[in-house]
N, C-alpha and C. Protein backbone atom coordinates (compact mmCIF):
# COMPACT_ATOMS: atom_id res chain seq x y z
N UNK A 1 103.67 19.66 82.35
CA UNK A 1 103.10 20.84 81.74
C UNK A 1 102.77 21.90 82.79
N UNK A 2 101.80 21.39 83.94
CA UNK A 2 101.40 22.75 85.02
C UNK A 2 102.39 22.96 85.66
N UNK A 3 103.58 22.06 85.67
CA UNK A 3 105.12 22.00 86.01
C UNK A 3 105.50 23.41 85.58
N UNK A 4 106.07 23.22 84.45
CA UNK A 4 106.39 24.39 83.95
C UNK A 4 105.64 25.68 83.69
N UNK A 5 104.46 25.66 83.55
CA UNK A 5 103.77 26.97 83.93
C UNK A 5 103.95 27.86 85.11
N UNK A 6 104.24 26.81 86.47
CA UNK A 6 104.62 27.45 87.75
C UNK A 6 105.45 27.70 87.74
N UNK A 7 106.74 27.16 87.16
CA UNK A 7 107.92 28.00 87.41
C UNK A 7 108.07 29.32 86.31
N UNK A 8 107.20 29.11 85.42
CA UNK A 8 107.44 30.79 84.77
C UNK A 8 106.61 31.77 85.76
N UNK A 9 105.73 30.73 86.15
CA UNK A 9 104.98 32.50 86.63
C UNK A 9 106.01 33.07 87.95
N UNK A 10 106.62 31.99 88.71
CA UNK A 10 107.42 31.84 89.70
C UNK A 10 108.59 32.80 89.29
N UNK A 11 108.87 32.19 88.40
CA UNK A 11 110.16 33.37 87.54
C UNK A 11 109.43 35.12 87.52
N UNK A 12 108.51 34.79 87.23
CA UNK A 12 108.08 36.57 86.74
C UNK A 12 107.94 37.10 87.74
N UNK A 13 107.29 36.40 89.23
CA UNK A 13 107.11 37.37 90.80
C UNK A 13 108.30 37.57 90.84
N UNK A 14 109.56 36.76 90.85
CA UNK A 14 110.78 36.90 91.72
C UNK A 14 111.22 38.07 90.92
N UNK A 15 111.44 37.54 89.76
CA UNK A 15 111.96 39.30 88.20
C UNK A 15 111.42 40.68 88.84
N UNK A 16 110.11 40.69 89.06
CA UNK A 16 109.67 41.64 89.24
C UNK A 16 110.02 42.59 91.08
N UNK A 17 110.11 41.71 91.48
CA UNK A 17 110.48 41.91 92.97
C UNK A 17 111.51 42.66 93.19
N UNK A 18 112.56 41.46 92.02
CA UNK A 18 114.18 41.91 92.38
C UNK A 18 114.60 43.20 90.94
N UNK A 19 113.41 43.54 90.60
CA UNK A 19 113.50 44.62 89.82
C UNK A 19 112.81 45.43 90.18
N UNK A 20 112.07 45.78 91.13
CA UNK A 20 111.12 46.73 91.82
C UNK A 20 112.40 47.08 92.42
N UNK A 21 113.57 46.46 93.87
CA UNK A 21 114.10 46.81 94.17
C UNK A 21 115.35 47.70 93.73
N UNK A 22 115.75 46.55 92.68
CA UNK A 22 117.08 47.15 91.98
C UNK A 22 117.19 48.96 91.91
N UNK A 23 115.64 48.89 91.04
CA UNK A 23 115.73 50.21 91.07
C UNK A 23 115.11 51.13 91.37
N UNK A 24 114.45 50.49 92.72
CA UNK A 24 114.44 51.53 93.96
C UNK A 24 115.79 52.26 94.54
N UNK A 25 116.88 51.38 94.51
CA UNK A 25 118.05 51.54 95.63
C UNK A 25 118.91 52.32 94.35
N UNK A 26 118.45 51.96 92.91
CA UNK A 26 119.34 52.75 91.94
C UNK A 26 119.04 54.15 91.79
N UNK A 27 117.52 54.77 92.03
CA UNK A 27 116.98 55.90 92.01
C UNK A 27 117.60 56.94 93.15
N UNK A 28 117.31 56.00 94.03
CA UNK A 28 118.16 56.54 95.74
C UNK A 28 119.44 56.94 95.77
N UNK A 29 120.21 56.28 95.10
CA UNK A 29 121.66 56.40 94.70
C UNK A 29 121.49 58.01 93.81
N UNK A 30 121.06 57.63 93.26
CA UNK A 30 121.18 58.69 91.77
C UNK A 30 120.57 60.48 92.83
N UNK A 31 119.59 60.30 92.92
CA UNK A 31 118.87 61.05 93.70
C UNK A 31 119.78 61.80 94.55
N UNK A 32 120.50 61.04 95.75
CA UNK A 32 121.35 61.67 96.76
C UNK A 32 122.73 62.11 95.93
N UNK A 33 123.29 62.11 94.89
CA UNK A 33 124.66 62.29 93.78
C UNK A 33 123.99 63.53 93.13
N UNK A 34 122.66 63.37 92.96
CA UNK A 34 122.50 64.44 92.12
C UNK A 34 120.78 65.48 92.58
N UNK A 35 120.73 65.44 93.64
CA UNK A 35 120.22 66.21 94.57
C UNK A 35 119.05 67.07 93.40
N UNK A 36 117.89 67.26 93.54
CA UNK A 36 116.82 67.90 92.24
C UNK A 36 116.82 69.56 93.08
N UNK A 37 117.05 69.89 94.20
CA UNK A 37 117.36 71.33 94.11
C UNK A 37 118.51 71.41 95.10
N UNK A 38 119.47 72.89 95.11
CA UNK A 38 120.18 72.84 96.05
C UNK A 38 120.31 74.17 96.68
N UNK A 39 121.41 74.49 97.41
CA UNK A 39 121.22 75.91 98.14
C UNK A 39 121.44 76.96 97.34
N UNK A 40 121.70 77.26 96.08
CA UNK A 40 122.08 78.00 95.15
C UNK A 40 120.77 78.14 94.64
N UNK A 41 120.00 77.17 94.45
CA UNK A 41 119.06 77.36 93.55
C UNK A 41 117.66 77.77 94.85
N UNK A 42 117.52 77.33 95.56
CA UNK A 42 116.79 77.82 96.69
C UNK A 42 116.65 79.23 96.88
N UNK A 43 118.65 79.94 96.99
CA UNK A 43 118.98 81.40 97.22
C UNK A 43 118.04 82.22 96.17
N UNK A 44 118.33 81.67 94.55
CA UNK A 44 118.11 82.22 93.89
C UNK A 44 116.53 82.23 93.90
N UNK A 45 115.96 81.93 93.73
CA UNK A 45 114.01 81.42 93.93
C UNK A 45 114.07 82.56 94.90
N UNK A 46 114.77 82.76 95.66
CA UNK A 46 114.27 83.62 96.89
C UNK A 46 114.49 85.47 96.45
N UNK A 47 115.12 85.26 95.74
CA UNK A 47 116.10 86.53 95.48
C UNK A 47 115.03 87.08 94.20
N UNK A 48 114.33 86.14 93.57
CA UNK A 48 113.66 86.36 92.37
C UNK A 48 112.58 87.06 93.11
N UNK A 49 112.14 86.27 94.22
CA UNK A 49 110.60 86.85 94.66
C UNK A 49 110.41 88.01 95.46
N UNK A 50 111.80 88.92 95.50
CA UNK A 50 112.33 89.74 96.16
C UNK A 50 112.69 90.03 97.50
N UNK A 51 112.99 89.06 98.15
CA UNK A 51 113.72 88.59 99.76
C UNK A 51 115.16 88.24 99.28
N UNK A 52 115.77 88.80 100.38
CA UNK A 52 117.21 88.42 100.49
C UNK A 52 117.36 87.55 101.41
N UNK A 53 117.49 86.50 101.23
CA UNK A 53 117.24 85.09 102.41
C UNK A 53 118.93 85.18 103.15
N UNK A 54 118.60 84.83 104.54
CA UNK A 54 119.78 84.53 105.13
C UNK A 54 119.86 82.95 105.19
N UNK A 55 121.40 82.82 105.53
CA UNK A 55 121.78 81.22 105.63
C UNK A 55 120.51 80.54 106.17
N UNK A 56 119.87 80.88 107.38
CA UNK A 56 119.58 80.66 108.29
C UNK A 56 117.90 80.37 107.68
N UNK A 57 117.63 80.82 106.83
CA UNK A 57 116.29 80.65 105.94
C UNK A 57 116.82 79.55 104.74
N UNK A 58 117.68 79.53 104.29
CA UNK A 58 118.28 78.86 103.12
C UNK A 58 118.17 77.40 103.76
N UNK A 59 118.68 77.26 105.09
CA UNK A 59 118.61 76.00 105.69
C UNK A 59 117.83 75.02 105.84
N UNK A 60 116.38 75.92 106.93
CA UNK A 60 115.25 75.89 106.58
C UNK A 60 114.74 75.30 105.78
N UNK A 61 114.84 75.77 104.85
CA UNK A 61 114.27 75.35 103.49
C UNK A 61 114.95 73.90 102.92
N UNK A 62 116.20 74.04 102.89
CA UNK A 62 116.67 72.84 102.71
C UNK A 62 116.31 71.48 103.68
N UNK A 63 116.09 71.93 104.81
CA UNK A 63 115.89 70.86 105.63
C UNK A 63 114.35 70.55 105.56
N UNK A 64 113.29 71.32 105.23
CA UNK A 64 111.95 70.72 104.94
C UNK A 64 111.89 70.06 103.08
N UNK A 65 112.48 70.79 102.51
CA UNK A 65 112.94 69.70 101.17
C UNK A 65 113.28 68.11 101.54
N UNK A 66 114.19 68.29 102.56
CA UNK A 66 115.20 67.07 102.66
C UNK A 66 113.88 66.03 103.52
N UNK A 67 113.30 66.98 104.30
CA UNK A 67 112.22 66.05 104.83
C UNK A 67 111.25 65.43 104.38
N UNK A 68 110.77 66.22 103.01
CA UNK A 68 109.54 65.63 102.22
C UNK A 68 110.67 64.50 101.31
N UNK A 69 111.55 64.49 101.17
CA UNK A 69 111.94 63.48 100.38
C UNK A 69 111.75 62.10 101.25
């Protein structure tokens, strides 16, 4: 009986582990394919607030995005 109680609960750490990961590494995947802003949309944000951003600001920006991720 306490037999089998341990291996369910045993079952549920490992489930949960190897499903914490799964889709950690599935989010990561997804994330880098489909990027939540990009240099188009950066340009434009910039262009709205009335600056004409050069590459050289566009970058910038992309690269402190890329860093908080």
């Amino acid at each position: 009986m306490w037999g089998n109680i341990l291996w369910c609960v045993i079952g549920l750490i490992v489930g949960l582990i190897v499903g914490f990961f799964g889709a950690r590494i599935f989010m990561k995947k997804y994330l880098k394919k489909n990027p939540p802003i990009n240099e188009k949309m950066i340009r434009a944000m910039m262009q709205q607030m009335g600056r004409t951003p050069s590459q050289k600001q566009v970058n910038q920006v992309m690269k402190a995005m890329n860093k908080a991720q």
